[in-house]
PDB file of N, CA and C in Angstrom:
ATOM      1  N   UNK A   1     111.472  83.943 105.950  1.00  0.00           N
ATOM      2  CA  UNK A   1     111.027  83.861 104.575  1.00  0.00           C
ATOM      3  C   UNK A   1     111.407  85.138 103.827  1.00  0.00           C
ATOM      4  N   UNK A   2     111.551  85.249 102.447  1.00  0.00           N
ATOM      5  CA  UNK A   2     111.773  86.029 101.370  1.00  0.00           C
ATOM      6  C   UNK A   2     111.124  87.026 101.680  1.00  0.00           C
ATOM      7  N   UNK A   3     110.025  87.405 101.970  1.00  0.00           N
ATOM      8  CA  UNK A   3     108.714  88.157 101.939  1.00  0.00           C
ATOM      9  C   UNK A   3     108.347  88.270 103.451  1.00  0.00           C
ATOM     10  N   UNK A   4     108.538  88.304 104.322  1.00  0.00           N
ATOM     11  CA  UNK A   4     107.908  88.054 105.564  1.00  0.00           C
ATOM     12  C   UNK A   4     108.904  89.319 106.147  1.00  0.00           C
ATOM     13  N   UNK A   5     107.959  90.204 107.237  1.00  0.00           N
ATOM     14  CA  UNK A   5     108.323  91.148 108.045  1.00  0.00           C
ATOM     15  C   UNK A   5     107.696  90.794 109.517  1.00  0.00           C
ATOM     16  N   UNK A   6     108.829  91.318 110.375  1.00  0.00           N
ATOM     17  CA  UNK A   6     108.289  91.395 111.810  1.00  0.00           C
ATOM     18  C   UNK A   6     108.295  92.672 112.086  1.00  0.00           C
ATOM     19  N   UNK A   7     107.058  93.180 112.928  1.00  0.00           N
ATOM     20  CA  UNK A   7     107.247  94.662 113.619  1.00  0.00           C
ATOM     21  C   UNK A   7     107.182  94.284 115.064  1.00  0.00           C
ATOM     22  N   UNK A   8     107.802  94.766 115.489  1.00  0.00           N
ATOM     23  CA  UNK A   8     107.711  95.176 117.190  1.00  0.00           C
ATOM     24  C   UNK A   8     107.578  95.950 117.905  1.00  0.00           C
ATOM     25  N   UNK A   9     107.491  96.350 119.592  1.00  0.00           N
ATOM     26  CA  UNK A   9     107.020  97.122 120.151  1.00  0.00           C
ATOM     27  C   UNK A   9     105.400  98.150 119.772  1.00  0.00           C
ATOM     28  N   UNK A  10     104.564  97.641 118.994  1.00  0.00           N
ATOM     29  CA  UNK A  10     102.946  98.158 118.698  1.00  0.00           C
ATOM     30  C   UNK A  10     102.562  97.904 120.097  1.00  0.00           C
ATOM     31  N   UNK A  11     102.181  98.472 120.847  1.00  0.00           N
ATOM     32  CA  UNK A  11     101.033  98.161 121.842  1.00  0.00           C
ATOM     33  C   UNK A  11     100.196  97.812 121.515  1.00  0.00           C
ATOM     34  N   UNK A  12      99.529  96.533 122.502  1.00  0.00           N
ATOM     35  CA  UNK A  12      98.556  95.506 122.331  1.00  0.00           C
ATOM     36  C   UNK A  12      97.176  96.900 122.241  1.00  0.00           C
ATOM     37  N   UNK A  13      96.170  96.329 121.349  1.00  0.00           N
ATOM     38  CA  UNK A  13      94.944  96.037 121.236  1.00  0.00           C
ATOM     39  C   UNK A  13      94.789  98.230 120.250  1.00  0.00           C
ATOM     40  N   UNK A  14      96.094  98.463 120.118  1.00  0.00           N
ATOM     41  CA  UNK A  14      95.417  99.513 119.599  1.00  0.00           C
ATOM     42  C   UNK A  14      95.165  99.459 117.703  1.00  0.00           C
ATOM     43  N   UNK A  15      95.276  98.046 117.186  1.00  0.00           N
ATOM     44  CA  UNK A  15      94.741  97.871 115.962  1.00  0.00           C
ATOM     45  C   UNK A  15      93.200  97.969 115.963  1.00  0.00           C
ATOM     46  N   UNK A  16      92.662  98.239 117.106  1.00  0.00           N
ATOM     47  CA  UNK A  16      91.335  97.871 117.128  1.00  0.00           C
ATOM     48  C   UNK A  16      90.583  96.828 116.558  1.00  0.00           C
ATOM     49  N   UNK A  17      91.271  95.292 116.425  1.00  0.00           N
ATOM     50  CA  UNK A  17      90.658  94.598 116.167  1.00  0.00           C
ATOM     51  C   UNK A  17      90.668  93.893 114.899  1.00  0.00           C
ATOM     52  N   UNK A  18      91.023  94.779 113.716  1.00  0.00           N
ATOM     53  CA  UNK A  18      91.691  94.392 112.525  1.00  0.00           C
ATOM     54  C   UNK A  18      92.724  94.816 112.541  1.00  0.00           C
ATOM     55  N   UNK A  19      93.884  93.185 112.585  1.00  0.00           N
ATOM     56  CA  UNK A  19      95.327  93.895 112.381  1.00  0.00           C
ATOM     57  C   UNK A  19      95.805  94.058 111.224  1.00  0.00           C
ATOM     58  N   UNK A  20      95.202  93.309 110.240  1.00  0.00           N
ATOM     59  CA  UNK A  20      95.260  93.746 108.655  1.00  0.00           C
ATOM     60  C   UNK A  20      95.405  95.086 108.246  1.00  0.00           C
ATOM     61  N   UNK A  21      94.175  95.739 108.335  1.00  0.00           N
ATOM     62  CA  UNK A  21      94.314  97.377 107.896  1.00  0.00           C
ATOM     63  C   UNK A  21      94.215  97.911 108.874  1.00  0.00           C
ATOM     64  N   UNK A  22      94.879  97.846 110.077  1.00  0.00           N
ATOM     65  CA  UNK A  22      95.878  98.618 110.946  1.00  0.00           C
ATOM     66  C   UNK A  22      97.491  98.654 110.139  1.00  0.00           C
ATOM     67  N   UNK A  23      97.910  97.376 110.048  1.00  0.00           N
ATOM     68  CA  UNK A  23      99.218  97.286 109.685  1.00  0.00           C
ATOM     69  C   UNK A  23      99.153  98.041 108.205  1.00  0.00           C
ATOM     70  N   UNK A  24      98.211  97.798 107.450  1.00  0.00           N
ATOM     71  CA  UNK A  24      97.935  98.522 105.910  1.00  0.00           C
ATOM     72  C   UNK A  24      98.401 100.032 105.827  1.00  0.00           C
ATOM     73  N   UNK A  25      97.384 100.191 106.904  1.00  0.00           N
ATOM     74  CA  UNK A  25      97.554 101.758 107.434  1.00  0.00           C
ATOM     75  C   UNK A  25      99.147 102.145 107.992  1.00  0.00           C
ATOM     76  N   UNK A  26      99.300 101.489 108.863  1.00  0.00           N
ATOM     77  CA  UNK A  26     100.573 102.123 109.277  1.00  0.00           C
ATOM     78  C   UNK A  26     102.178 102.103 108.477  1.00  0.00           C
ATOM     79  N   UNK A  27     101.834 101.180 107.566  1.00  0.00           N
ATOM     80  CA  UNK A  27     102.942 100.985 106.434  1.00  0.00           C
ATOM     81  C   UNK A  27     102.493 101.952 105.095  1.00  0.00           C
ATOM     82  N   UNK A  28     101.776 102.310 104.910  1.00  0.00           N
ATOM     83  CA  UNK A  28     100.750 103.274 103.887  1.00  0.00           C
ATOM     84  C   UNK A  28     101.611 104.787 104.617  1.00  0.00           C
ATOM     85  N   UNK A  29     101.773 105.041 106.102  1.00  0.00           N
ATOM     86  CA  UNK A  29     101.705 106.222 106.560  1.00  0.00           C
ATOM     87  C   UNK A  29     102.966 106.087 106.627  1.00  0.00           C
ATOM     88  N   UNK A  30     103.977 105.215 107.117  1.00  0.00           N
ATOM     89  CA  UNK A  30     105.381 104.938 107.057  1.00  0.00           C
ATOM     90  C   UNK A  30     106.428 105.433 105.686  1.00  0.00           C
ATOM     91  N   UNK A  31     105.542 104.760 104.635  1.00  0.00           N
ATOM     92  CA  UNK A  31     105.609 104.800 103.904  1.00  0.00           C
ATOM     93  C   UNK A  31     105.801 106.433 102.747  1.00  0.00           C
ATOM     94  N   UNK A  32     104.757 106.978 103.206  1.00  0.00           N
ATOM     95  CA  UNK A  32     103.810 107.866 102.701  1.00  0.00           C
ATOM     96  C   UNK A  32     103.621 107.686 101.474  1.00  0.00           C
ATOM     97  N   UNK A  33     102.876 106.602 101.060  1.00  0.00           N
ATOM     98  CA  UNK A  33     102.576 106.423  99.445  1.00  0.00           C
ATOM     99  C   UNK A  33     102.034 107.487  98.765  1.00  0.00           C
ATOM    100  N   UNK A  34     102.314 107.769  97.436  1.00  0.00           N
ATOM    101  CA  UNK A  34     101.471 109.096  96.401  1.00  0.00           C
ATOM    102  C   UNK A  34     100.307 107.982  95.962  1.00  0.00           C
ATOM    103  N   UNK A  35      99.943 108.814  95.507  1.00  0.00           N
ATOM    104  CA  UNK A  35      98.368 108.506  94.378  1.00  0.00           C
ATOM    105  C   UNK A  35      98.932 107.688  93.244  1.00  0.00           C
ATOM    106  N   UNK A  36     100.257 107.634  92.627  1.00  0.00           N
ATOM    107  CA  UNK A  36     100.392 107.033  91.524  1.00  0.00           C
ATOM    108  C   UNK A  36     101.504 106.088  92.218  1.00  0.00           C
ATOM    109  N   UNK A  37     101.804 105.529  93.363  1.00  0.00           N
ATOM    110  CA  UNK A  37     102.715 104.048  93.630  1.00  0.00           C
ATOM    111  C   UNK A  37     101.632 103.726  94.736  1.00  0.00           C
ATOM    112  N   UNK A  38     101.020 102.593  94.535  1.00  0.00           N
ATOM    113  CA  UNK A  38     100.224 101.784  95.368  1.00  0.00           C
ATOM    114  C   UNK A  38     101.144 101.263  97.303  1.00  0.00           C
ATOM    115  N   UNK A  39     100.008 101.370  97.542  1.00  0.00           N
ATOM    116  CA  UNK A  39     100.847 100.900  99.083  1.00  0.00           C
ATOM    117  C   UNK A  39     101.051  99.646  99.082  1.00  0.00           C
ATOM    118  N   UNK A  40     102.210  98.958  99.496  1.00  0.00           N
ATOM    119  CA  UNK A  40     102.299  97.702 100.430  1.00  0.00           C
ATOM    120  C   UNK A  40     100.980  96.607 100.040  1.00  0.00           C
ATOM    121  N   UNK A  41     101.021  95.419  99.148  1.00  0.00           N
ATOM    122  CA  UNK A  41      99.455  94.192  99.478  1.00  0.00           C
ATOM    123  C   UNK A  41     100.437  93.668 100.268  1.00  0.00           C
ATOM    124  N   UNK A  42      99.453  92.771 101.068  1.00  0.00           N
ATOM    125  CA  UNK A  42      99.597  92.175 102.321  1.00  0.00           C
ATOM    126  C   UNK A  42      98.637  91.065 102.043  1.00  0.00           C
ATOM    127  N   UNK A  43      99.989  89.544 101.994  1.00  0.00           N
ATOM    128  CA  UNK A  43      99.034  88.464 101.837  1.00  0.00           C
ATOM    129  C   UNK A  43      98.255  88.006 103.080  1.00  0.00           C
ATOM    130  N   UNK A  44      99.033  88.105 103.991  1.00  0.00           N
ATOM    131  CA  UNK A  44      98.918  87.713 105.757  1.00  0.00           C
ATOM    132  C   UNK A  44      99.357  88.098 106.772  1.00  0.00           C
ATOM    133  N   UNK A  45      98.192  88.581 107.712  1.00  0.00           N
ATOM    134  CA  UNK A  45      99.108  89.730 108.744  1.00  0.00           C
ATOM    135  C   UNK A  45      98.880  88.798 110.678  1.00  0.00           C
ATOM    136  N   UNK A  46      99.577  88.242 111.237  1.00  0.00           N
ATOM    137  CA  UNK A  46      98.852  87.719 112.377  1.00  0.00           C
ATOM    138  C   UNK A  46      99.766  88.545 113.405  1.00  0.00           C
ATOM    139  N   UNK A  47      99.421  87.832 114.952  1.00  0.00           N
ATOM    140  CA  UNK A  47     100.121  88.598 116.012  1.00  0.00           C
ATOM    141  C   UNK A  47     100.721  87.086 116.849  1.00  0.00           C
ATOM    142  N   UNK A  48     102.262  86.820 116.892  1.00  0.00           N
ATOM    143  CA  UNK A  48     102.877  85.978 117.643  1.00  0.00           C
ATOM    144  C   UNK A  48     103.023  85.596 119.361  1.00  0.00           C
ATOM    145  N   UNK A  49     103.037  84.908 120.144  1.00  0.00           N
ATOM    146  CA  UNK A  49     102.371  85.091 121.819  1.00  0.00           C
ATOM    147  C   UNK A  49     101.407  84.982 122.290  1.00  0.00           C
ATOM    148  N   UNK A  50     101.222  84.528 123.556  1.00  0.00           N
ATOM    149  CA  UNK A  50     100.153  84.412 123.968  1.00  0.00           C
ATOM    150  C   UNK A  50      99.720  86.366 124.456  1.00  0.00           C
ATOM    151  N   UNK A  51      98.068  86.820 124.472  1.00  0.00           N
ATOM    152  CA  UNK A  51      97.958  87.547 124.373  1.00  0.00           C
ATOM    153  C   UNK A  51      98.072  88.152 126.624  1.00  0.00           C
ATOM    154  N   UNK A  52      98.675  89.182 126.337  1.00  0.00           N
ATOM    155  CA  UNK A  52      99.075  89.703 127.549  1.00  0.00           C
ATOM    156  C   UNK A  52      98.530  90.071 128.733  1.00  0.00           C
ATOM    157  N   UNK A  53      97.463  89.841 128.465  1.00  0.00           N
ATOM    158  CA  UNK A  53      96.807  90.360 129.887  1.00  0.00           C
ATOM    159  C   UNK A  53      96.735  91.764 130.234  1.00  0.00           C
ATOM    160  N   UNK A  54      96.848  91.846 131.527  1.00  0.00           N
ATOM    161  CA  UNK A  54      97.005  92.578 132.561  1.00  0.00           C
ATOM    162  C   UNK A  54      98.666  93.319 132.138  1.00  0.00           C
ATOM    163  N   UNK A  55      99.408  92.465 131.956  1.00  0.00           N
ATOM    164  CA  UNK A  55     101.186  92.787 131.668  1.00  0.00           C
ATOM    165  C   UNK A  55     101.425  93.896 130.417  1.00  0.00           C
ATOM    166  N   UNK A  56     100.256  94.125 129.719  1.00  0.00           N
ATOM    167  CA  UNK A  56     101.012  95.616 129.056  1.00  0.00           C
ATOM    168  C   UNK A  56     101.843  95.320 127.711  1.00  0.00           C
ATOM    169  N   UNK A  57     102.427  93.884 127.664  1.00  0.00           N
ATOM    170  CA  UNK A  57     103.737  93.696 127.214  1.00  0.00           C
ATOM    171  C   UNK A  57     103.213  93.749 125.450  1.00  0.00           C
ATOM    172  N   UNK A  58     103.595  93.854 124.344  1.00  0.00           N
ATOM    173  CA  UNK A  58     103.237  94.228 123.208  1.00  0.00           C
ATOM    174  C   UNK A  58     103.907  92.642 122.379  1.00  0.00           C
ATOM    175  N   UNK A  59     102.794  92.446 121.804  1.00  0.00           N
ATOM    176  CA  UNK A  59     103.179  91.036 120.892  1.00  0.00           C
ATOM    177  C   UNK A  59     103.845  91.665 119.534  1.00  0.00           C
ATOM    178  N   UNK A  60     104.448  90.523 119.016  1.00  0.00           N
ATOM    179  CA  UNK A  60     105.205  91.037 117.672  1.00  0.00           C
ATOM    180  C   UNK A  60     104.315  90.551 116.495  1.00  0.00           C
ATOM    181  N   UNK A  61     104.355  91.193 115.779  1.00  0.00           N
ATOM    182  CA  UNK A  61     103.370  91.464 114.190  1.00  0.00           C
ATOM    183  C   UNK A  61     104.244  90.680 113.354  1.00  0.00           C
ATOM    184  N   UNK A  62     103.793  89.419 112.706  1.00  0.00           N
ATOM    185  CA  UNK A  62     104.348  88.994 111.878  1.00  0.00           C
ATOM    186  C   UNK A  62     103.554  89.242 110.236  1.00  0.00           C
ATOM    187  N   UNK A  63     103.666  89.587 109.401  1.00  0.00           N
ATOM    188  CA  UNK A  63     103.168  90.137 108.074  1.00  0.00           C
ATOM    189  C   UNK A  63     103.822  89.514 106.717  1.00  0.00           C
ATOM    190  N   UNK A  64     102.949  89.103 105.999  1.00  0.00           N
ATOM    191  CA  UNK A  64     103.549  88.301 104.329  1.00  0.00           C
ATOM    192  C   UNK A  64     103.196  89.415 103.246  1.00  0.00           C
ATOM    193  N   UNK A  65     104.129  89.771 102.502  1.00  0.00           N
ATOM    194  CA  UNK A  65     103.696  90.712 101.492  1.00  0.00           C
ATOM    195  C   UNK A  65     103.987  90.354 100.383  1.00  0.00           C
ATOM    196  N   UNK A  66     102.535  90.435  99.654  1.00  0.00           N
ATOM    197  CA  UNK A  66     102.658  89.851  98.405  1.00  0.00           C
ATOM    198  C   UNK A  66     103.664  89.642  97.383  1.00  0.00           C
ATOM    199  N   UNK A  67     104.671  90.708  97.618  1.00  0.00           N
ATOM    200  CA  UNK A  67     105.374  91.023  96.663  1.00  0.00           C
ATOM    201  C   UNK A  67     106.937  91.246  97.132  1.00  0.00           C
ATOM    202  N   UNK A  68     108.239  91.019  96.608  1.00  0.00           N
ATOM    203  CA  UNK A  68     109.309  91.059  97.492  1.00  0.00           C
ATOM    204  C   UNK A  68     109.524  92.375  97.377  1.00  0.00           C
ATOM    205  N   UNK A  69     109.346  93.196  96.268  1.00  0.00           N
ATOM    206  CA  UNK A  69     109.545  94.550  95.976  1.00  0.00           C
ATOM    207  C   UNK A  69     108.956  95.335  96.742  1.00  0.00           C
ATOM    208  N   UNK A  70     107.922  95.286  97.107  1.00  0.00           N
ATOM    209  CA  UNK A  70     107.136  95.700  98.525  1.00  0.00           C
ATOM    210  C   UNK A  70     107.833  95.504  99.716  1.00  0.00           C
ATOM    211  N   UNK A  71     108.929  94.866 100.378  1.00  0.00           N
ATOM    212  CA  UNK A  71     109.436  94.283 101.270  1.00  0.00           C
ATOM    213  C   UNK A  71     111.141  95.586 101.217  1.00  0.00           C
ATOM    214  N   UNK A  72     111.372  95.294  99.485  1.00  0.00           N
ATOM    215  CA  UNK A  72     112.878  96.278  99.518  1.00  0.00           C
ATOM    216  C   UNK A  72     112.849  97.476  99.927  1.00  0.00           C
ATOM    217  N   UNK A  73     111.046  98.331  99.293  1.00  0.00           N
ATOM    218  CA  UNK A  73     110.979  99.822  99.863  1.00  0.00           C
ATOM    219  C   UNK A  73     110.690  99.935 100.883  1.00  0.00           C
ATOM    220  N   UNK A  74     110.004  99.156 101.879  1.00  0.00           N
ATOM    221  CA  UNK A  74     109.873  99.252 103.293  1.00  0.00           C
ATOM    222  C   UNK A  74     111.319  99.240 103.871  1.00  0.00           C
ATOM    223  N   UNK A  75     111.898  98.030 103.441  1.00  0.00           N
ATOM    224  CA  UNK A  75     113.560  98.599 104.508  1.00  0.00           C
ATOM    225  C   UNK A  75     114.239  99.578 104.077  1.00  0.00           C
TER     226      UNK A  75
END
């Protein structure tokens, strides 16, 4: 999709639980937004795979951002 990002390699479970403003956060810090350009909205943030177990292995972050212009300054 137009708007849609994948991240990979995050190790499992260190969003603590909200992957929303984990991912907020880490595109905010990626980013390094000022006080006067807003960070990244984020319509929808989920995690793709079954979840890993014991195996370590890190699921991929799929994310919708509101906006496509939000999408050009991230790449």
């Amino acid at each position: 999709m137009r708007s849609n990002l994948r991240i990979v390699h995050i190790p499992e479970n260190i969003e603590g639980g909200d992957i929303k403003q984990f991912t907020t956060d880490l595109l905010n810090s990626v980013l390094q937004t000022l006080g006067d350009q807003p960070g990244p909205e984020l319509e929808r943030v989920h995690q793709i795979g079954p979840k890993p177990g014991d195996r370590g292995k890190a699921r991929t972050i799929i994310l919708k951002l509101l906006w496509f212009e939000d999408k050009q300054r991230i790449l």
